[in-house]
N, C-alpha and C. Protein backbone atom coordinates (compact mmCIF):
# COMPACT_ATOMS: atom_id res chain seq x y z
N UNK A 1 -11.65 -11.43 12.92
CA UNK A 1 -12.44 -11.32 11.71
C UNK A 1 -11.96 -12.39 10.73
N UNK A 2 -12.87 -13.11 9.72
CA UNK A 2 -12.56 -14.23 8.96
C UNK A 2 -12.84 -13.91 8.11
N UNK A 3 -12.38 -14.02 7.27
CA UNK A 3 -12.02 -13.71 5.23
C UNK A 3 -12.46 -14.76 4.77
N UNK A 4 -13.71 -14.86 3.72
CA UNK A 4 -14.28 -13.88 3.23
C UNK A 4 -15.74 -13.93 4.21
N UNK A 5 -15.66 -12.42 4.14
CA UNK A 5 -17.28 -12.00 5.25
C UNK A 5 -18.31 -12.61 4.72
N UNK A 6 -19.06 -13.24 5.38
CA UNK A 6 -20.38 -13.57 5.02
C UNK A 6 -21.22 -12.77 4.36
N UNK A 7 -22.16 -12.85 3.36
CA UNK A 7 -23.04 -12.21 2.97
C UNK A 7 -22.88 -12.05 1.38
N UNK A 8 -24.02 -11.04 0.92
CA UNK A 8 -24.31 -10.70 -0.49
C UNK A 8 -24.69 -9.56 -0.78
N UNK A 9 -24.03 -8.52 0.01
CA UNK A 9 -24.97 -7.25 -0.20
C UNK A 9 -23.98 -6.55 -1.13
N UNK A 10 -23.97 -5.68 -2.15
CA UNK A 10 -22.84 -5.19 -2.84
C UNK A 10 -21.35 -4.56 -1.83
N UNK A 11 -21.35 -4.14 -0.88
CA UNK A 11 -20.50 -3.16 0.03
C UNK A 11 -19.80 -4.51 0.25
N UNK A 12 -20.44 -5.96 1.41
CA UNK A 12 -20.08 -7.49 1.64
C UNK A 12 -19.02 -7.60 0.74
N UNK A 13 -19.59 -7.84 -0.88
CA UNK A 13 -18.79 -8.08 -2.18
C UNK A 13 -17.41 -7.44 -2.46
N UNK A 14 -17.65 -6.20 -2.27
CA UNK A 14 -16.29 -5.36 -2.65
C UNK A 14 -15.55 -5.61 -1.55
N UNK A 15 -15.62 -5.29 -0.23
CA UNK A 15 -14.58 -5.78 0.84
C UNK A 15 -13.72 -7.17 0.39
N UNK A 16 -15.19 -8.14 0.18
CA UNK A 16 -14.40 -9.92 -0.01
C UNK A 16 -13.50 -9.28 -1.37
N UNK A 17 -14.07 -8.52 -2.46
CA UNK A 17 -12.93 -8.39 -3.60
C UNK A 17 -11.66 -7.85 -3.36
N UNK A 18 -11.95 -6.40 -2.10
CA UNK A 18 -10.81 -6.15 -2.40
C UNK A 18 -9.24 -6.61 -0.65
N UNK A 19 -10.05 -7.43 -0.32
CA UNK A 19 -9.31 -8.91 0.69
C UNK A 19 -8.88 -9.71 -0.68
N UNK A 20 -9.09 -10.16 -1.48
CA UNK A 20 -8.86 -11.36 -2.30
C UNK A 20 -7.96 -10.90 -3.09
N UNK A 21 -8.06 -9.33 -3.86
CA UNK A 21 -6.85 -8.78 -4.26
C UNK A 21 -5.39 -8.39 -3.97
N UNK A 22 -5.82 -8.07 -2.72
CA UNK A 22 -4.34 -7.70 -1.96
C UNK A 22 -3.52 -9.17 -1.37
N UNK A 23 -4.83 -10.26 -1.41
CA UNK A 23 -4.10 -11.41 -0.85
C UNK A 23 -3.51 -11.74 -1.78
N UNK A 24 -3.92 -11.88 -2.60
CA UNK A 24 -3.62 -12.33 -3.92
C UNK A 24 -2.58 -11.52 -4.75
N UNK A 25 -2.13 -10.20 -4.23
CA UNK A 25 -1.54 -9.47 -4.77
C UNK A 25 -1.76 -9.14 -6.23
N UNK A 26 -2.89 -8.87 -6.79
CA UNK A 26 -3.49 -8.67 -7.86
C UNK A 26 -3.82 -7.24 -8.26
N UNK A 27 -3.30 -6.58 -8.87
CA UNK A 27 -2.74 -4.67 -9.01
C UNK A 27 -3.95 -4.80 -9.49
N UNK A 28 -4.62 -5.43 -10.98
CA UNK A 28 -5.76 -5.57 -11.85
C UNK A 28 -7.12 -5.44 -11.02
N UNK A 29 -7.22 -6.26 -10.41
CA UNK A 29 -8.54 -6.67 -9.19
C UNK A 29 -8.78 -5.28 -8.31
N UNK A 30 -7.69 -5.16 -7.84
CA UNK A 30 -7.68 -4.26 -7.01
C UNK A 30 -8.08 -2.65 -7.70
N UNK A 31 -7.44 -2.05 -8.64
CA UNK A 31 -7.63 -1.11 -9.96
C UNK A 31 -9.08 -1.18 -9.96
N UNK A 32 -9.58 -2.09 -10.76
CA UNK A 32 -11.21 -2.08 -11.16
C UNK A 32 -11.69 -2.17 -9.72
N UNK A 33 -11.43 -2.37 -9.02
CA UNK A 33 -12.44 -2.30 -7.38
C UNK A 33 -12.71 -0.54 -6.86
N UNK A 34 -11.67 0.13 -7.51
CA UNK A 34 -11.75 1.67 -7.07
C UNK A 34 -12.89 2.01 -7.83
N UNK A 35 -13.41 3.14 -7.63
CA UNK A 35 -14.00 4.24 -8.33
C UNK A 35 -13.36 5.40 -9.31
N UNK A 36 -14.01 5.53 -10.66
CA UNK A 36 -12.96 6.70 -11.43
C UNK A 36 -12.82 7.58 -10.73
N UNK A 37 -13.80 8.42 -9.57
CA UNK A 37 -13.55 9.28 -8.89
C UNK A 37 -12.94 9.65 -7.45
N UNK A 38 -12.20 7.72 -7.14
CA UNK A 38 -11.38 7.62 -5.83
C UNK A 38 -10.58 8.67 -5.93
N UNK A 39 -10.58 9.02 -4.36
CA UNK A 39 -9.53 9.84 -3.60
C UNK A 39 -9.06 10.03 -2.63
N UNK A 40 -7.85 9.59 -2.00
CA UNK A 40 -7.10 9.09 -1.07
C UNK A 40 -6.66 10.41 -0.11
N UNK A 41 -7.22 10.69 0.73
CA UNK A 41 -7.00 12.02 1.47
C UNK A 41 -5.86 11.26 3.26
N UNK A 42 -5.11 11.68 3.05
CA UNK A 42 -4.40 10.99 4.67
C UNK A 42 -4.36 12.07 5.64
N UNK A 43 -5.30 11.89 7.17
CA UNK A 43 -5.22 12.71 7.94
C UNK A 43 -4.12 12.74 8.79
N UNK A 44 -3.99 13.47 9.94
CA UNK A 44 -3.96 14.39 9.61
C UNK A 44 -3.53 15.30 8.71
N UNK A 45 -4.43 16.53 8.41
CA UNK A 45 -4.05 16.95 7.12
C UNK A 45 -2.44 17.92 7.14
N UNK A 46 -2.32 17.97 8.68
CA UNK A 46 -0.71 18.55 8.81
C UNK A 46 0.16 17.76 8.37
N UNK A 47 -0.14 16.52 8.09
CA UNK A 47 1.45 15.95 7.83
C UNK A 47 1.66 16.25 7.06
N UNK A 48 1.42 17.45 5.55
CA UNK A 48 1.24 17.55 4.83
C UNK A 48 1.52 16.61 3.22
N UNK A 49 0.66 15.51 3.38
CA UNK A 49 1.00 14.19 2.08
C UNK A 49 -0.35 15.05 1.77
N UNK A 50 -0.17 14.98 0.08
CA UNK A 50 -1.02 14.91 -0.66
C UNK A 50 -2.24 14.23 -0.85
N UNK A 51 -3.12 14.40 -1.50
CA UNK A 51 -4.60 13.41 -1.70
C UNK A 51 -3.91 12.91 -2.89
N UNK A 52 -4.28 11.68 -3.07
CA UNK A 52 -4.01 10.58 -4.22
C UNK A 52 -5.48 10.51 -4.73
N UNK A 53 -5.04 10.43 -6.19
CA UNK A 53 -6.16 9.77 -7.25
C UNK A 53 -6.05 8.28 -6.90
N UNK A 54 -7.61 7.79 -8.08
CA UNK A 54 -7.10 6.42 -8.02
C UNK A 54 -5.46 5.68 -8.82
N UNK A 55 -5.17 6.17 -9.69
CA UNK A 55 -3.69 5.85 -10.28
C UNK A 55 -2.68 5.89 -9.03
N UNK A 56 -2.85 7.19 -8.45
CA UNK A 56 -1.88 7.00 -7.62
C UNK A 56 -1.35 6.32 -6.23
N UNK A 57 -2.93 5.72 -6.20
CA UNK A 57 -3.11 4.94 -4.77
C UNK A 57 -2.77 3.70 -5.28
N UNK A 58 -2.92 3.26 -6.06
CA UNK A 58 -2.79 1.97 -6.81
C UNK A 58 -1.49 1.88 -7.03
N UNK A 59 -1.06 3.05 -6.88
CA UNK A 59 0.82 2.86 -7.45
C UNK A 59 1.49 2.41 -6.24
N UNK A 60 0.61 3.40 -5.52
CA UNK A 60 1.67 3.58 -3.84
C UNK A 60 1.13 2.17 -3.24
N UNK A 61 0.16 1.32 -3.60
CA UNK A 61 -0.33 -0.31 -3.05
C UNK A 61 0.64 -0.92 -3.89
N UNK A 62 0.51 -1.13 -4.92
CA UNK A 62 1.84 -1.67 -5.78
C UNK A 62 2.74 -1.87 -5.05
N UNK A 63 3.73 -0.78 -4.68
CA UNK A 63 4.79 -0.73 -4.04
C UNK A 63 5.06 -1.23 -2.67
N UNK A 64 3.52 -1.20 -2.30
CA UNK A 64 3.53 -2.06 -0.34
C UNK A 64 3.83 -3.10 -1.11
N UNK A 65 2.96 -3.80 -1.65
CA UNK A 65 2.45 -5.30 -2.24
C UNK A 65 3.64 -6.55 -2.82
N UNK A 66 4.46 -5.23 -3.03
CA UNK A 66 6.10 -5.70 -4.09
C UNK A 66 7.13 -6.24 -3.00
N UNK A 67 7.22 -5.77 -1.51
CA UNK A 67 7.98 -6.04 -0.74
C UNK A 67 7.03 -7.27 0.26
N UNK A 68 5.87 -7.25 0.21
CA UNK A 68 5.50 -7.87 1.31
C UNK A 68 5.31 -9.73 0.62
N UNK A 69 5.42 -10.61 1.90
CA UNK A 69 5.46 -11.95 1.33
C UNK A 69 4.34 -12.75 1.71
N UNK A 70 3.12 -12.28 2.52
CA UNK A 70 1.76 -12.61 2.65
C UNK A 70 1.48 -11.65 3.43
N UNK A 71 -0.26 -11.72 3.25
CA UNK A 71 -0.86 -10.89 4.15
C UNK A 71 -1.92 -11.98 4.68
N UNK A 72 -2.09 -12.01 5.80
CA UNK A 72 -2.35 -12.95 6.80
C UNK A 72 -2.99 -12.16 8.10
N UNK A 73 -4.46 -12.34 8.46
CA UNK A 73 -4.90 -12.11 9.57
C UNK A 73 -4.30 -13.32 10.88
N UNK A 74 -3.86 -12.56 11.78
CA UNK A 74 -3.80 -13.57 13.08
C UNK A 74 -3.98 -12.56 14.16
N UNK A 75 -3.96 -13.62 14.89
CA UNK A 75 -4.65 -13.42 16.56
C UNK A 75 -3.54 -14.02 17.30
N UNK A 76 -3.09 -12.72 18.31
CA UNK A 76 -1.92 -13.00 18.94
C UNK A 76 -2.15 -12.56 20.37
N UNK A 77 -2.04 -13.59 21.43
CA UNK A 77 -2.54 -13.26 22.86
C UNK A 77 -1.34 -12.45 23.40
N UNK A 78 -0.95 -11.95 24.08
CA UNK A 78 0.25 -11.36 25.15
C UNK A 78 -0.06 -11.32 26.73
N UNK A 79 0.55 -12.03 27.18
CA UNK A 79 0.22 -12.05 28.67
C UNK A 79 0.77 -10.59 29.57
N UNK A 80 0.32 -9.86 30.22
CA UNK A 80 1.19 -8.78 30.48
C UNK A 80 1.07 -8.64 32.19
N UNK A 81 2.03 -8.65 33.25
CA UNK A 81 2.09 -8.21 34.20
C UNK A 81 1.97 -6.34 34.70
N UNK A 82 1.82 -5.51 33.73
CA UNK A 82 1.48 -4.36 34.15
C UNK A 82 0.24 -4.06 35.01
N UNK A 83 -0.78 -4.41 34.40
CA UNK A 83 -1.86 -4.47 35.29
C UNK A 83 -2.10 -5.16 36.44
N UNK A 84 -1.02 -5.93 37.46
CA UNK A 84 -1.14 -6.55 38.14
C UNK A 84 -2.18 -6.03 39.35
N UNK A 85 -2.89 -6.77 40.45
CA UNK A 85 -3.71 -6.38 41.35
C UNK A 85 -2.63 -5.99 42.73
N UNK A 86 -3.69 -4.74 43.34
CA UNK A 86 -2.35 -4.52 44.39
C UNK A 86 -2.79 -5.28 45.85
């Protein structure tokens, strides 16, 4: 997949915004890209983590965003002998 997706449809837009935020590491961009009524539910629901608002998803991205030093799509081949023919 190649950044930024082609197109102009509003849904197109917000993906390319919120790719450009996290690349960019931009808390702001990313914030206004949610909805006031985001809510972050993580399945399964046994592990028992909480649902996040938008504040709090934004906090807990923050905190990925603070340690990481790019975010970068790549394509990585692996040659593997498991499947060999018998």
């Amino acid at each position: 997949m190649q950044f930024p997706l082609p197109g102009d449809s509003p849904q197109i837009k917000l993906i390319n915004e919120l790719f450009g935020a996290v690349k960019e590491k931009n808390i702001d961009v990313l914030k206004q890209s949610f909805h006031k009524d985001f809510r972050r539910v993580v399945y399964p629901l046994s592990l028992g983590l909480p649902a996040q608002n938008k504040d709090e998803c934004v906090k807990f991205a923050a905190g990925i965003m603070s340690f990481a030093t790019a975010f970068e799509v790549g394509d990585t081949t692996c040659d593997s002998n498991l499947f060999t023919p018998s």
